[in-house]
C-alpha atoms as a PDB file:
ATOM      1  CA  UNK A   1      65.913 -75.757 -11.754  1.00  0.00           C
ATOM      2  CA  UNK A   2      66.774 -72.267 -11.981  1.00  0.00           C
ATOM      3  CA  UNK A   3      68.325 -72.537 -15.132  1.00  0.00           C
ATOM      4  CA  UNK A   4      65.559 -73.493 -16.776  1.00  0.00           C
ATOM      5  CA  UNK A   5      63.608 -70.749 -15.121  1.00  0.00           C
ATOM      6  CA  UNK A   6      65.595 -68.607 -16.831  1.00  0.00           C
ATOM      7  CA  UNK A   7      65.366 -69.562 -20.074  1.00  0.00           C
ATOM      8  CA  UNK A   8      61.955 -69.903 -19.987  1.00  0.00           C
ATOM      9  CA  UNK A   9      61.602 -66.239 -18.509  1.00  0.00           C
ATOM     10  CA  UNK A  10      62.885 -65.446 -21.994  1.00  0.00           C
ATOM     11  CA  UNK A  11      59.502 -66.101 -23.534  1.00  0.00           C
ATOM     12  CA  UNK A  12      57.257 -65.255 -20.596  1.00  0.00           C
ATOM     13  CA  UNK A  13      57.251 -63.149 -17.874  1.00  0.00           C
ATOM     14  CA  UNK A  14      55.521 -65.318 -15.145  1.00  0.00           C
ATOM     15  CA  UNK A  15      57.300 -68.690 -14.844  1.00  0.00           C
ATOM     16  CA  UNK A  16      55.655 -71.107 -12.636  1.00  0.00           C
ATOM     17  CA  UNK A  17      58.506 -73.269 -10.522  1.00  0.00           C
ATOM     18  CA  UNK A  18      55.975 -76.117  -9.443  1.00  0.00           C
ATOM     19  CA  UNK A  19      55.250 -76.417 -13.016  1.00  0.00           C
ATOM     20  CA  UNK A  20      59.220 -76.397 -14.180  1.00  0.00           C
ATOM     21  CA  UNK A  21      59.806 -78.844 -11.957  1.00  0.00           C
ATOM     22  CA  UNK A  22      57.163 -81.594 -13.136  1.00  0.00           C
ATOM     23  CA  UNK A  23      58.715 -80.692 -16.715  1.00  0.00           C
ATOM     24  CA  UNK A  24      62.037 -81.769 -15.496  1.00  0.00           C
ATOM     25  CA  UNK A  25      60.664 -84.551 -13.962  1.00  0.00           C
ATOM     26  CA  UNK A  26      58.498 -86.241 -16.535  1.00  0.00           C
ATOM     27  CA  UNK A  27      61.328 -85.511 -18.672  1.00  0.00           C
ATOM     28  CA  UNK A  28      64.190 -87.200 -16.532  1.00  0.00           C
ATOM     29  CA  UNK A  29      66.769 -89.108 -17.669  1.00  0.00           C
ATOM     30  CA  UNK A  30      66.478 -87.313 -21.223  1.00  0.00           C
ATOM     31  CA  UNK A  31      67.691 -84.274 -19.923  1.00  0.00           C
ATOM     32  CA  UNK A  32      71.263 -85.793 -19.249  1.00  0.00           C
ATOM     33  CA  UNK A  33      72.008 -86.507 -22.776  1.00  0.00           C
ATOM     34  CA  UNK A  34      72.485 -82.994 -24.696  1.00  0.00           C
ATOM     35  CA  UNK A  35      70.817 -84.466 -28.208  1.00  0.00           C
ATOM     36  CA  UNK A  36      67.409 -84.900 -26.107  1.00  0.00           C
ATOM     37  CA  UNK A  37      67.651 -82.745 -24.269  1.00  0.00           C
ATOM     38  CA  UNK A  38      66.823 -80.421 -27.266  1.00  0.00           C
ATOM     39  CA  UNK A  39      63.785 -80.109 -29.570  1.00  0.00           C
ATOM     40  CA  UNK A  40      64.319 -80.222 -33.166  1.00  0.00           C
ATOM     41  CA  UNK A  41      61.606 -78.388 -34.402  1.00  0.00           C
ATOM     42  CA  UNK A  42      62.566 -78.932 -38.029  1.00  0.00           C
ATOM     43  CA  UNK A  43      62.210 -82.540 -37.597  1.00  0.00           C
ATOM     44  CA  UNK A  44      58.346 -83.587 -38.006  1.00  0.00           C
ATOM     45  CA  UNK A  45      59.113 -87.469 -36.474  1.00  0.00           C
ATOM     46  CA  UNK A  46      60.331 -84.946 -33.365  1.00  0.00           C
ATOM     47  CA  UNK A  47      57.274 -83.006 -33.230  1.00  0.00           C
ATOM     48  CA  UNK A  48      55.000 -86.033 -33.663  1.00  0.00           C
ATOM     49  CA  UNK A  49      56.545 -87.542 -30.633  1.00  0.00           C
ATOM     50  CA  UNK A  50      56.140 -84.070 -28.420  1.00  0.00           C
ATOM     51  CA  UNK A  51      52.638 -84.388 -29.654  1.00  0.00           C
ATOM     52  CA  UNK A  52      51.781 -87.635 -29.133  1.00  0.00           C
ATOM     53  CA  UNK A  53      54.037 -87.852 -25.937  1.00  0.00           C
ATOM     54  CA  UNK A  54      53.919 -84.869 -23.841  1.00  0.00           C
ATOM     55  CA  UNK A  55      51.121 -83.244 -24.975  1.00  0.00           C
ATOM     56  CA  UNK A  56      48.787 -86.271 -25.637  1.00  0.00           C
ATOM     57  CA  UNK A  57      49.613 -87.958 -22.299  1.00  0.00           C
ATOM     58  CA  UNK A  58      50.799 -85.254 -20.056  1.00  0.00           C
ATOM     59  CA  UNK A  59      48.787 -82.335 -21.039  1.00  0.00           C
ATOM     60  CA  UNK A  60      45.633 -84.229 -22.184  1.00  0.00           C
ATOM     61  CA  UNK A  61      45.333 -82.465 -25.460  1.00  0.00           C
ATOM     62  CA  UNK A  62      43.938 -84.197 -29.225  1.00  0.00           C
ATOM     63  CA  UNK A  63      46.063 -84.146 -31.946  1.00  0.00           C
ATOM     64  CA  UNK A  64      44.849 -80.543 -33.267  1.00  0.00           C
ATOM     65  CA  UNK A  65      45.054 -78.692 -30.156  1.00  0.00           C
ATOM     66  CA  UNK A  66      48.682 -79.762 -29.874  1.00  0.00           C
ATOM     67  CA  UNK A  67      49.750 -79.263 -33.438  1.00  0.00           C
ATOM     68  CA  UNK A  68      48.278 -75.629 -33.052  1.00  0.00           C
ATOM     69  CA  UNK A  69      49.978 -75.513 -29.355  1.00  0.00           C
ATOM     70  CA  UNK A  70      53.189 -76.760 -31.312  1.00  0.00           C
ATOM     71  CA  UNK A  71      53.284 -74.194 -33.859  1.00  0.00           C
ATOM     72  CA  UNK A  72      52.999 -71.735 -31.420  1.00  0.00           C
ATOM     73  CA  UNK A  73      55.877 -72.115 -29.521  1.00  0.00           C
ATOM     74  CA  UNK A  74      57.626 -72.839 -32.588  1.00  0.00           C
ATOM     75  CA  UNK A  75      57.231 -69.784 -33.917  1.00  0.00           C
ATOM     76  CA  UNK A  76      57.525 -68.284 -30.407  1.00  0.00           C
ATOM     77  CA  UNK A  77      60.873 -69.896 -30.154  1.00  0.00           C
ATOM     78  CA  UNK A  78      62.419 -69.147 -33.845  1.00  0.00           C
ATOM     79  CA  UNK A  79      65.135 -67.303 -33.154  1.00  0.00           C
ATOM     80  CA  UNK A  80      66.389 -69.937 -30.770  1.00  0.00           C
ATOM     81  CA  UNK A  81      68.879 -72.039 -32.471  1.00  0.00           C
ATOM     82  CA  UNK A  82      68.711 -75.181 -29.568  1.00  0.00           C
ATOM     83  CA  UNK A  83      65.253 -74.954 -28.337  1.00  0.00           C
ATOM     84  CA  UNK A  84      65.760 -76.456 -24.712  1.00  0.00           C
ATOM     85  CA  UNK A  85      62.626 -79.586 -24.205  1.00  0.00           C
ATOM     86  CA  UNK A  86      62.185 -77.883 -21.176  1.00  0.00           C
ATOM     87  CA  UNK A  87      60.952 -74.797 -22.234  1.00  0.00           C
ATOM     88  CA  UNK A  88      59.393 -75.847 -25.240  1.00  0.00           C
ATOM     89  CA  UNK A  89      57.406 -78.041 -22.953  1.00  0.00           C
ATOM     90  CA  UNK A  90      56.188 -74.840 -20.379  1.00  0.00           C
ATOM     91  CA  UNK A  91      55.592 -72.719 -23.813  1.00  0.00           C
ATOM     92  CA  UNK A  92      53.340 -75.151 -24.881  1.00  0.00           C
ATOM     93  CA  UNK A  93      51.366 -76.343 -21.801  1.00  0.00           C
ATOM     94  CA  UNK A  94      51.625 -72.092 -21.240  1.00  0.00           C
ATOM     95  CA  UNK A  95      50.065 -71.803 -25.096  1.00  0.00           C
ATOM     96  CA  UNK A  96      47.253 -74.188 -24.613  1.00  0.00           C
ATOM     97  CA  UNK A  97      45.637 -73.147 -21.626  1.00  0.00           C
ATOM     98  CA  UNK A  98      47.261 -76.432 -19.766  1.00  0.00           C
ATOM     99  CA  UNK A  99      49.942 -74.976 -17.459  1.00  0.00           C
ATOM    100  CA  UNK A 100      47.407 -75.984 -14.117  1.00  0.00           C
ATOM    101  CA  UNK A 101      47.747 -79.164 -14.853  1.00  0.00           C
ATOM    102  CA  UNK A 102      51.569 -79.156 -14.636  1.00  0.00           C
ATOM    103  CA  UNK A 103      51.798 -77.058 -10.786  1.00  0.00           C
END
């Protein structure tokens, strides 16, 4: 868990454990396999399914106020060659205002 922590402190100062950890659980098995445990940001199919996945069904968010969540953190995250679905996931709950729903 701290791991993740860690790389999410790289975007945010305050990093909310309870919250990391339901990440890591909704995500669960996923986060065994390297390939999803990644976000490919350049892949729209990818970002369609963290929008109509995560952020539609965990978060509670409509299409548009996950696409603009989304382009958030990708931007936020650019320089970040593997973009861990961890993090991506706190950025963006972080982004739109949802993080209490997540602790």
């Amino acid at each position: 868990m701290s791991d993740y922590a860690a790389d999410i402190r790289k975007y945010t100062a305050n990093v909310d454990e309870a919250a990391v950890k339901t990440i890591v659980n909704y995500c669960g098995i996923a986060l065994r396999n390297v390939d999803s445990s990644l976000v490919a940001t350049s892949d729209p199919q990818e970002l369609a399914a963290v929008r109509d996945g995560f952020a539609a069904k965990k978060l509670g968010l409509d299409a548009a106020a996950a696409d603009a969540g989304i382009k958030t953190v990708v931007e936020k995250m650019k320089g970040e060659r593997r973009k861990s679905r961890v993090t991506f996931y706190y950025l963006l709950a972080e982004a739109t205002g949802t993080l209490g729903k997540l602790g």
